[in-house]
Structure formats: structure tokens, C-alpha cells
Protein backbone atom coordinates (compact mmCIF):
# COMPACT_ATOMS: atom_id res chain seq x y z
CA UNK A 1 -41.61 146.66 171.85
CA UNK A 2 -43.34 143.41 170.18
CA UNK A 3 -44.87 145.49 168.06
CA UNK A 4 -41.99 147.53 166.55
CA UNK A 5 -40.47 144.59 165.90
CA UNK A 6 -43.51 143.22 164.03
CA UNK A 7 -43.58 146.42 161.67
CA UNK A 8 -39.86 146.10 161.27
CA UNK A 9 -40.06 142.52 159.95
CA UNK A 10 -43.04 143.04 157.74
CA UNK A 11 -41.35 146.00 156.03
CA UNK A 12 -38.36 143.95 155.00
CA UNK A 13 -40.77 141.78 154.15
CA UNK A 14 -41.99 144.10 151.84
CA UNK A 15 -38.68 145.65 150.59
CA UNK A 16 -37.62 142.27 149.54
CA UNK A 17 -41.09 141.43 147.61
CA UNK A 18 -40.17 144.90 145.79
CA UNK A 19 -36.98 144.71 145.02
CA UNK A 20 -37.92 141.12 143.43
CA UNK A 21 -40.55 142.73 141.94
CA UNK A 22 -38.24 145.26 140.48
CA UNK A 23 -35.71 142.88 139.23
CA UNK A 24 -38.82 141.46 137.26
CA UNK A 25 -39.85 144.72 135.57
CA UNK A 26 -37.59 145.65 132.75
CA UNK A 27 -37.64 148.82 130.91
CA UNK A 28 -39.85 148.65 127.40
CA UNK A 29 -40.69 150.28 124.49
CA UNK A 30 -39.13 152.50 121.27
CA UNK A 31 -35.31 152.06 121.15
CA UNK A 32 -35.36 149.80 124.78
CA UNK A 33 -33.24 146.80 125.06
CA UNK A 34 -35.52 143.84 126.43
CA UNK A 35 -32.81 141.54 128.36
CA UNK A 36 -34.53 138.55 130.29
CA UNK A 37 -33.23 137.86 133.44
CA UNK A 38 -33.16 135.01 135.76
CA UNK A 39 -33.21 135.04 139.46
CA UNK A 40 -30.27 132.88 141.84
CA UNK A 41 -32.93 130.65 142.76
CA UNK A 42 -33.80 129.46 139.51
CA UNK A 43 -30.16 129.17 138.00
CA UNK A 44 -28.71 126.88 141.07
CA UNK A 45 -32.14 124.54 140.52
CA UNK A 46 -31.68 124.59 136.77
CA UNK A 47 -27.80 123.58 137.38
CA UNK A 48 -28.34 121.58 139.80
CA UNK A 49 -30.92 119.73 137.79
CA UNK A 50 -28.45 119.69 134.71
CA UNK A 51 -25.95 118.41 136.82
CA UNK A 52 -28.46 115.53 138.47
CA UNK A 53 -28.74 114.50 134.57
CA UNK A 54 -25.41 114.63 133.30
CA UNK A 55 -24.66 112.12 136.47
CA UNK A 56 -27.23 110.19 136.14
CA UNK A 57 -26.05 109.28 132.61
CA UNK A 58 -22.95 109.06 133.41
CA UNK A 59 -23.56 106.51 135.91
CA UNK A 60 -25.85 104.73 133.41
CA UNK A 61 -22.86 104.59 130.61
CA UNK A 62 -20.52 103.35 133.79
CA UNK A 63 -23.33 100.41 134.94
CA UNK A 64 -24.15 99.09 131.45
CA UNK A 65 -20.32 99.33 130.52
CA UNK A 66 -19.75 97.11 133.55
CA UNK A 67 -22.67 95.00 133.12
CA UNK A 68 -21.26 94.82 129.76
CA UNK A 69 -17.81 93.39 130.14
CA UNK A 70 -19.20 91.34 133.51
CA UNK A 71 -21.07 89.53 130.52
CA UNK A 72 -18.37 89.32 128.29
CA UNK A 73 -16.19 88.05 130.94
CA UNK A 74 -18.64 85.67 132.20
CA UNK A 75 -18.68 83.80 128.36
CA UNK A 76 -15.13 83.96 127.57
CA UNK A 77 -14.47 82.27 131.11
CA UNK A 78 -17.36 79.30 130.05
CA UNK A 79 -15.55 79.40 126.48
CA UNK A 80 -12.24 79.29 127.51
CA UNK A 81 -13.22 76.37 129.89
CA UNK A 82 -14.78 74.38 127.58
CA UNK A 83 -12.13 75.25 125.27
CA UNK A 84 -9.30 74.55 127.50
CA UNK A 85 -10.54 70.69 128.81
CA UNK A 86 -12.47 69.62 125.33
CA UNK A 87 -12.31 69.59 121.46
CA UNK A 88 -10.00 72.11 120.38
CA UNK A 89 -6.98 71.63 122.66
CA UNK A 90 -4.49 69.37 120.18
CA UNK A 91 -0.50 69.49 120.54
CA UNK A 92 1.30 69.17 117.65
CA UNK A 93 3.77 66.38 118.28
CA UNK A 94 6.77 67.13 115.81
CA UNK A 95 8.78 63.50 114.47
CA UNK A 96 11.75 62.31 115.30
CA UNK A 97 13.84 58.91 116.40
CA UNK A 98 13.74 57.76 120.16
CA UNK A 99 14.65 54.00 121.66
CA UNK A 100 11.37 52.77 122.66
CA UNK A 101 11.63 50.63 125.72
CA UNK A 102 10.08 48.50 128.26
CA UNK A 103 9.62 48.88 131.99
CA UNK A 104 12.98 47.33 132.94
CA UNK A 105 14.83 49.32 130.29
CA UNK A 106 15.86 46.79 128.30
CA UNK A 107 14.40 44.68 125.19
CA UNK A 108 13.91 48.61 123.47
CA UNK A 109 14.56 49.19 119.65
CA UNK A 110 15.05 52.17 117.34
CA UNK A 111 11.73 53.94 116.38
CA UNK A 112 11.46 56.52 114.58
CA UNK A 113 8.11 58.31 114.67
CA UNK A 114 6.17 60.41 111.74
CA UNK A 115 4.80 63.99 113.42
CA UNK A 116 1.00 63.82 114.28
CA UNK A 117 -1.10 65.44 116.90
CA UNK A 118 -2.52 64.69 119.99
CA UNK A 119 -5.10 65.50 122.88
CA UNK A 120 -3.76 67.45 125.19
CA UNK A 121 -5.98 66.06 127.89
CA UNK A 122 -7.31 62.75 128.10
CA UNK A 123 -11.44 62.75 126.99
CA UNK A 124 -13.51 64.37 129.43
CA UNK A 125 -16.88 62.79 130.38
CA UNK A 126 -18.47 66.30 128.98
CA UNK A 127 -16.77 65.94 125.76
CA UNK A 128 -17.53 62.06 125.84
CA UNK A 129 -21.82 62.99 126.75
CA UNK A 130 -21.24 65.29 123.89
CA UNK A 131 -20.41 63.28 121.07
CA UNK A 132 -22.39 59.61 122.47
CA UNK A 133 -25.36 61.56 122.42
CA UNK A 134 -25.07 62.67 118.58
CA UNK A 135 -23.78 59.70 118.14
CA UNK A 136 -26.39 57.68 119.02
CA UNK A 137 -28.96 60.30 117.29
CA UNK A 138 -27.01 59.33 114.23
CA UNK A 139 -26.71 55.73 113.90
CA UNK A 140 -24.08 54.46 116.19
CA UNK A 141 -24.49 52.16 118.71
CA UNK A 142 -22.43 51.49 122.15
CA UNK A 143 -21.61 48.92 124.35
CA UNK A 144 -20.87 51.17 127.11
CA UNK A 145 -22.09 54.75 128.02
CA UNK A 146 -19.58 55.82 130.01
CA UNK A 147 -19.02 57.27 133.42
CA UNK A 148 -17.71 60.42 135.07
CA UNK A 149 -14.41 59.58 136.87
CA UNK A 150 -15.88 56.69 139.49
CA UNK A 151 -17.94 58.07 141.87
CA UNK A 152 -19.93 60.31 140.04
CA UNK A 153 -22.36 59.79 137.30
CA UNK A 154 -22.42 56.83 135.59
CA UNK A 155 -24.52 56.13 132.58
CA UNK A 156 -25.79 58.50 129.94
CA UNK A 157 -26.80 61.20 132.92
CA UNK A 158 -25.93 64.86 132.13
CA UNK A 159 -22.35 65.87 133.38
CA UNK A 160 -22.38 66.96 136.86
CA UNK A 161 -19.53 69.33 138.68
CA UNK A 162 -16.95 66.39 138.03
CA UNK A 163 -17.51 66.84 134.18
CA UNK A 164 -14.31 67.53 133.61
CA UNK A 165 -13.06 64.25 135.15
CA UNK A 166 -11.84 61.51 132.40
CA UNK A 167 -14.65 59.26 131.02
CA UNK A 168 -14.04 55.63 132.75
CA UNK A 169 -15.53 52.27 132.09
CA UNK A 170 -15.16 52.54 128.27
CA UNK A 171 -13.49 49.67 126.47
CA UNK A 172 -11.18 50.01 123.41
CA UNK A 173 -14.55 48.81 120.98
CA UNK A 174 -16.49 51.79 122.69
CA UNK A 175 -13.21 54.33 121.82
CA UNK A 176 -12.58 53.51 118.60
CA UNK A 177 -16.50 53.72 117.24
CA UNK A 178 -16.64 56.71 119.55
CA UNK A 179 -13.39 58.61 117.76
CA UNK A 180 -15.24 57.84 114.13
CA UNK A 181 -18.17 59.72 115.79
CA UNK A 182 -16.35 62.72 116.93
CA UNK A 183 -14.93 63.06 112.99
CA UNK A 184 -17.90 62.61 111.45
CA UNK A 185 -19.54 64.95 113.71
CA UNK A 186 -16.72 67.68 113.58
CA UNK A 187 -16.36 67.36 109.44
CA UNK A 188 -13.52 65.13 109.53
CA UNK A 189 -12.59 61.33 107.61
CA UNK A 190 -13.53 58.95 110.04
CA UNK A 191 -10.25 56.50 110.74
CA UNK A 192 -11.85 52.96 111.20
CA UNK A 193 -13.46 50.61 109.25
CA UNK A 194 -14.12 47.20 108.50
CA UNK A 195 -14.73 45.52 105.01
CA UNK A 196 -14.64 49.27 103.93
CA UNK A 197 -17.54 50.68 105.68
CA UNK A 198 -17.13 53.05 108.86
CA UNK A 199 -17.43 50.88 111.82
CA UNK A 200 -20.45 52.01 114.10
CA UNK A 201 -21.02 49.38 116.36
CA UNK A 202 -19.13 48.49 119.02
CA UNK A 203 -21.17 45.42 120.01
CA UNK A 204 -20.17 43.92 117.00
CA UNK A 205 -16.87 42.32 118.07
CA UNK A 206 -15.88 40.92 114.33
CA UNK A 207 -15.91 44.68 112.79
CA UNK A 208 -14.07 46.20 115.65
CA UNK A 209 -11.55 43.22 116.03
CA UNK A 210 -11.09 43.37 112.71
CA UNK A 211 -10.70 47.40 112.05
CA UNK A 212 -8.51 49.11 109.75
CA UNK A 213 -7.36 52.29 110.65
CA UNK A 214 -6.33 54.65 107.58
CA UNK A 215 -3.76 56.40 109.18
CA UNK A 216 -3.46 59.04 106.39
CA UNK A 217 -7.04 60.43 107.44
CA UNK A 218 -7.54 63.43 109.23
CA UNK A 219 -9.88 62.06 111.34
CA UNK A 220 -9.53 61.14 115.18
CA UNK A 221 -8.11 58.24 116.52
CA UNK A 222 -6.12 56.46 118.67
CA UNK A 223 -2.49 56.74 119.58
CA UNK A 224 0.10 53.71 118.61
CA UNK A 225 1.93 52.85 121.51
CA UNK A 226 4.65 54.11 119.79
CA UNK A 227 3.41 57.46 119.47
CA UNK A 228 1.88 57.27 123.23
CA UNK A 229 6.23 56.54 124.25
CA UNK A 230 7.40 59.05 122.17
CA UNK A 231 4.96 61.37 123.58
CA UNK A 232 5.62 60.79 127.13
CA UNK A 233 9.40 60.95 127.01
CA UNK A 234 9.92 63.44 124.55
CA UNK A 235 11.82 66.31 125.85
CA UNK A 236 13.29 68.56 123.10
CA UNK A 237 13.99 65.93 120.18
CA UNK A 238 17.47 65.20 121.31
CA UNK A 239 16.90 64.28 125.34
CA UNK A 240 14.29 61.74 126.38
CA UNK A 241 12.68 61.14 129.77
CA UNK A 242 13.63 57.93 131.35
CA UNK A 243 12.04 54.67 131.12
CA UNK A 244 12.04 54.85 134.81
CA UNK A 245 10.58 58.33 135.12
CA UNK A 246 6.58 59.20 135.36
CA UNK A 247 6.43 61.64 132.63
CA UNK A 248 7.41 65.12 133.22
CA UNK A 249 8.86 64.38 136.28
CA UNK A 250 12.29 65.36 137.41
CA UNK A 251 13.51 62.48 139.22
CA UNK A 252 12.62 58.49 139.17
CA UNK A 253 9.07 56.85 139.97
CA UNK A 254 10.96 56.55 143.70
CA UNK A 255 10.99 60.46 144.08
CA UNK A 256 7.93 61.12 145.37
CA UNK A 257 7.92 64.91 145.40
CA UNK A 258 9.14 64.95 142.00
CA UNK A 259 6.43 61.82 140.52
CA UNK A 260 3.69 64.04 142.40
CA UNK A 261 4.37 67.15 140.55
CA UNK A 262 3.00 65.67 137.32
CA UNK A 263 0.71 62.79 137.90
CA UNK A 264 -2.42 61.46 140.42
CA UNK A 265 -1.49 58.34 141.94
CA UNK A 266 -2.37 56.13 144.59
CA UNK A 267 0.27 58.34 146.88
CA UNK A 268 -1.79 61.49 146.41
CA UNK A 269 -5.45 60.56 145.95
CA UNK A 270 -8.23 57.59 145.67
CA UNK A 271 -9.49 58.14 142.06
CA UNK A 272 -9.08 60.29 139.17
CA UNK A 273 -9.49 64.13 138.82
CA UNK A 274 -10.01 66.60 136.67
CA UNK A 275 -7.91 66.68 133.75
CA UNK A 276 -5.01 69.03 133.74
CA UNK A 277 -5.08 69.40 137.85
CA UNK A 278 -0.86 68.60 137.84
CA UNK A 279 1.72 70.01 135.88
CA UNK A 280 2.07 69.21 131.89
CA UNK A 281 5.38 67.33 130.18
CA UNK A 282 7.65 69.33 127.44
CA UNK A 283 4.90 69.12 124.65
CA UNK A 284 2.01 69.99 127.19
CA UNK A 285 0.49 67.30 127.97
CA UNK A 286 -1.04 66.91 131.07
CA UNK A 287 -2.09 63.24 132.62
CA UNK A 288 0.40 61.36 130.58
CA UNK A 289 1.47 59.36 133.55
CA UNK A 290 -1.89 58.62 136.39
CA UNK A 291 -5.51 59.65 136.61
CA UNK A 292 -6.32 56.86 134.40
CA UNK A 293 -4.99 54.20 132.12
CA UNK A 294 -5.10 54.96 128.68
CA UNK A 295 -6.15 52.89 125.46
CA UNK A 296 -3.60 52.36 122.84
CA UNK A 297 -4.01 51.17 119.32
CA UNK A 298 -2.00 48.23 119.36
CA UNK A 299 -2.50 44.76 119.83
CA UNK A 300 -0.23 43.72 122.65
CA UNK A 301 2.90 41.59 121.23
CA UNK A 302 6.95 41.67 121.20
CA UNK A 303 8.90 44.51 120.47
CA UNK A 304 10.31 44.19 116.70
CA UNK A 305 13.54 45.48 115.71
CA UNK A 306 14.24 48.90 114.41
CA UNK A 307 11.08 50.23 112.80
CA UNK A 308 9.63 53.43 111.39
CA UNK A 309 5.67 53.95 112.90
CA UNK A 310 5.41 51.07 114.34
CA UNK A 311 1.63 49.61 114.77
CA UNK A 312 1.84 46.56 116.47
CA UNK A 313 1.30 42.92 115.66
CA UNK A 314 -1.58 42.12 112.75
CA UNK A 315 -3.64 40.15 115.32
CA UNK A 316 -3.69 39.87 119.17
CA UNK A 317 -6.21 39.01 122.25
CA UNK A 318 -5.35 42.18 124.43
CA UNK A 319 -4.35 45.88 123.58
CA UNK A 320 -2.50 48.04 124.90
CA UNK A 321 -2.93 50.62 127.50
CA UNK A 322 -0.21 53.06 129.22
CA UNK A 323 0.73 55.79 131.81
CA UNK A 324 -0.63 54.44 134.52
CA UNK A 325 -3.68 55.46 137.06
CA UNK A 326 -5.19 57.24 139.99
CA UNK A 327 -5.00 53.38 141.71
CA UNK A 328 -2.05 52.76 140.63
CA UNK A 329 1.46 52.79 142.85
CA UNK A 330 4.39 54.94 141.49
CA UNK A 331 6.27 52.16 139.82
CA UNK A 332 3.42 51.78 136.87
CA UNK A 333 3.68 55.61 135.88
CA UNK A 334 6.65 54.99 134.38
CA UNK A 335 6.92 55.93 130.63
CA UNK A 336 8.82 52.56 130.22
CA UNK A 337 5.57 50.71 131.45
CA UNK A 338 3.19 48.71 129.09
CA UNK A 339 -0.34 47.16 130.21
CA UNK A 340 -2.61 45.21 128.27
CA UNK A 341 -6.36 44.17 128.52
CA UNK A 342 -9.16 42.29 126.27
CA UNK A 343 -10.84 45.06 123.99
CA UNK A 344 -13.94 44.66 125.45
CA UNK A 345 -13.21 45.39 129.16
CA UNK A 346 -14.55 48.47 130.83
CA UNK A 347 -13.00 49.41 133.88
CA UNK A 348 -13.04 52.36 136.62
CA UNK A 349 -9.60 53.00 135.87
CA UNK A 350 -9.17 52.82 132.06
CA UNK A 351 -9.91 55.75 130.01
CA UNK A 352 -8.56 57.17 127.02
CA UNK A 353 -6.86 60.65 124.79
CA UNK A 354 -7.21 61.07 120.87
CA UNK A 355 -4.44 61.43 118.25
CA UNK A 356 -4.91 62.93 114.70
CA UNK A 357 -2.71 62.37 111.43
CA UNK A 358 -0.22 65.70 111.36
């Protein structure tokens, strides 16, 4: 029995091998058609193989298109965040007429104020490494390096994750030389100068006491304290924040939900953050009120009576700072509030934003 079963399977064995060979062996010669045939075998490999390609590059077209706009996404988020907490975020601040006031609401006067531009977020320690370090490279000279917020770096060190804190411990003498920098560097007129030439030095007290800022320049600079008011309380050129109010906020300094909303205080943290971490007033400002005190241009004196761009007194001791800080309590985040120190104090809680000429 074994053995017819042996001859059976090696004759369809065979039968196959012919008929294969068959399918092989075309007809030739005078007048024959010669038509080249391909067995199933061969076709499903060759499609299959086709197939395997066309996938393959498909896939490759799909990987380096992802890779592709992973990249791209990964540079537009490092642009965007250097753009959004450095050098080319400016509000334009349009003019108009508001009562400028002190902390009590009282002793105010008429002030009308010329439109001009200003940071949107108070200086950065990146953008403040930045521009020292050209500066430096270029002839300027500091008293103070700066520091990232208070706990961080301090000195000329390389920004750290808290870059985007405000600089601290910079006095006014440091801002101002460092704001002629930061136009010289970006093309711009540097703003101040003494006896005509751009100051440089903010060791030397005579020059910087004695600056001249050309307001018509397109340079950076400081804010007046009149433009710093106007800032903080303007809401839509006809309604003004408070005196009382921290600004942006809904309610009074006493409203803590409200004050919270829009500034870092001693009520919500122990020292500044990262710019732009709370919500931004009607122009889009962010930190106008807490994180840290900001340097003004003027030196600190009486209020005068109704006055268009108001500068401050010719002379002084102290200049002004306002809005308040991450140490401070709610009551000195009002837009009403004015502080004052020696130009040459540095401080953990003092930092500042720049203005430009409209």
C-alpha cells in the first residue's frame, strides 16, 4: 500500500514539473507570436516587493515631514519665547490727558501725556546678560552686573532656568548707561548724555547725575513717572484705574482676589517671577503693579500744577521708582503710589522696563 502511494505522489510530482515546464515552452518560429509569460509566484513577489517600496517611501516622506515640522516647531517655540519676554515686545501707548495723583488721592494735577512706547515686560535678566555683555565688549562700563530675580544667579553668570525673571540689584546709573547700550547695539540714537557725549559709565556719578535725556530720540530709555501713571491707569482714554487700585485689577488694593489677578505680592509669593506669570492691564502690560519696583526717570520732588510731559524737578537726591514689589504688601501696588531711592542703590527688589519716543 506504501508503495502505491509513493508512485502516486511522485507522478504528481512529475505532472506538476511538466505542466510548469509547459507553461515555459512557447510556440516559435515563421508567423508565431512570442508572448512572455510570468508564473503566480513571481508576480505576487514582484508586487509584493513593489508594494514593500512604495511603503517604505511613503513612510520615509511621512518621518522626514514630521521630523520636519517637529524642527520647525521646536524654533518657532525658542523664537517666540525669546520674542515674547525680550527685545521686540513694545506697546504703543497712544496720548491723552489723565489727573496724575498720589497715594492718598489727593495733591494730583492735570497731565496731559505725548504717545510713546513702552516694554511690555519689565527687563529680563536674559535680555539684561545680553546687552551688559556687548556692552562691556564695546566700551561701557558698570557699576553693577546684575542678578536673576534673588535667589538665582547673581553676577555676570549665564542665565539659568529663572532667566526670564526681572534683572534685580541694578541702580538707576546702571539703567540708564545700560538703555544707551541696548540703542546703540540695536541701531538706534542713544537717549543720554552728558556735556554732549553718550554717557558710558555708570561709575561716574557727575555724568549720570548730570544726564540729559533727548527725548525726541528713538532710542531706549526710561519712563517719566508721568508716563509710568498714565500707563498703569489707563483704561480706554476716557476711564482711568484708581489711585487706589493695583493696576489691572478690578477692585481696590484691599480685594485680594481681585489685586492677585494682576500682580506678585507679598500675599502670593516670597520674590519675583517670571515676567508676564499674571494677567496684563488694558494696554498689555504685564507687572505694572509687583514683582519688582521699577526705576523712573524723574528726580523725586512736588507735584506742579497742570503740565504737558511732565519730567520732574531739574535736580534732586532720589528718583523715582513705582508699582510696587514681590516684598511688598498690597497697599504699595497701588497706581497712586510713588517711591524714591538714591541713584546709586541696588537692591533685590528694584528692577526696571524701557520706554521709547512714539
Amino acid at each position: 500500500m506504501k508503495t502505491k502511494i509513493s508512485v502516486l505522489i511522485v507522478l504528481c510530482v512529475v505532472a506538476v514539473f511538466a505542466a510548469i515546464g509547459c507553461k515555459k515552452s512557447q510556440p516559435s518560429g515563421p508567423g508565431a507570436t512570442s508572448t512572455p509569460t510570468i508564473n503566480s509566484t513571481q508576480t505576487a513577489i514582484t508586487a509584493s516587493t513593489q508594494t514593500v517600496v512604495a511603503m517604505a517611501t511613503q513612510t520615509a516622506v511621512v518621518v522626514n515631514a514630521t521630523q520636519t515640522a517637529v524642527v520647525v516647531a521646536v524654533v518657532q517655540t525658542a523664537v517666540a519665547a525669546e520674542t515674547l519676554f525680550d527685545s521686540s515686545v513694545i506697546v504703543s501707548v497712544p496720548g491723552g490727558t489723565f489727573t496724575q495723583t498720589d497715594d492718598s488721592g489727593t495733591g494730583g494735577f492735570s497731565h496731559t501725556i505725548s504717545a510713546f512706547k513702552m516694554g511690555k515686560y519689565q527687563v529680563t535678566y536674559n535680555l539684561w546678560y545680553i546687552v551688559y555683555h556687548w556692552a562691556v565688549a564695546n566700551g561701557y562700563t558698570f557699576q553693577n552686573v546684575g542678578a536673576e530675580g534673588i535667589y538665582e544667579t547673581v553676577g555676570s553668570a549665564a542665565p539659568t532656568t529663572a532667566k526670564y525673571q526681572p534683572v534685580t540689584y541694578v541702580s538707576w546709573r546702571d539703567v540708564i548707561v545700560w538703555c544707551n547700550a541696548y540703542s546703540e547695539k540695536t541701531g538706534l540714537t542713544p537717549c543720554y548724555t552728558y556735556l554732549s557725549a553718550v554717557i558710558k559709565d555708570s561709575t561716574n556719578a557727575t555724568a549720570c547725575d548730570n544726564a540729559v535725556c533727548a527725548w525726541t530720540n528713538n532710542g531706549y530709555r526710561l519712563p517719566s513717572e508721568g508716563e509710568y501713571q498714565y500707563a498703569t491707569s489707563y483704561i480706554n482714554g476716557s476711564s482711568w484705574t484708581p489711585y487706589n487700585y493695583a493696576s489691572g485689577a478690578t477692585a481696590d488694593y484691599t480685594n485680594a482676589t481681585a489685586t492677585g489677578l494682576v500682580a506678585w505680592y507679598n500675599a502670593n509669593c516670597s520674590s519675583p517671577h517670571a515676567v508676564g506669570g499674571k494677567t496684563a492691564n488694558a494696554l498689555g502690560l504685564y507687572d505694572m503693579s509687583g514683582n519688582v519696583a521699577e526705576w523712573c526717570w524723574d528726580w523725586y520732588g512736588t507735584y506742579p500744577g497742570i503740565s504737558t510731559d511732565y519730567r520732574g524737578p531739574a535736580s534732586g537726591s532720589r528718583r523715582v521708582l513705582r508699582g510696587g514689589s514681590s516684598y511688598d504688601y498690597a497697599y504699595y501696588l497701588k497706581v497712586g503710589i510713588r517711591f524714591n531711592d538714591i541713584p546709586y542703590s541696588s537692591f533685590y527688589y528694584s528692577g526696571f522696563r524701557f520706554a521709547r519716543t512714539y
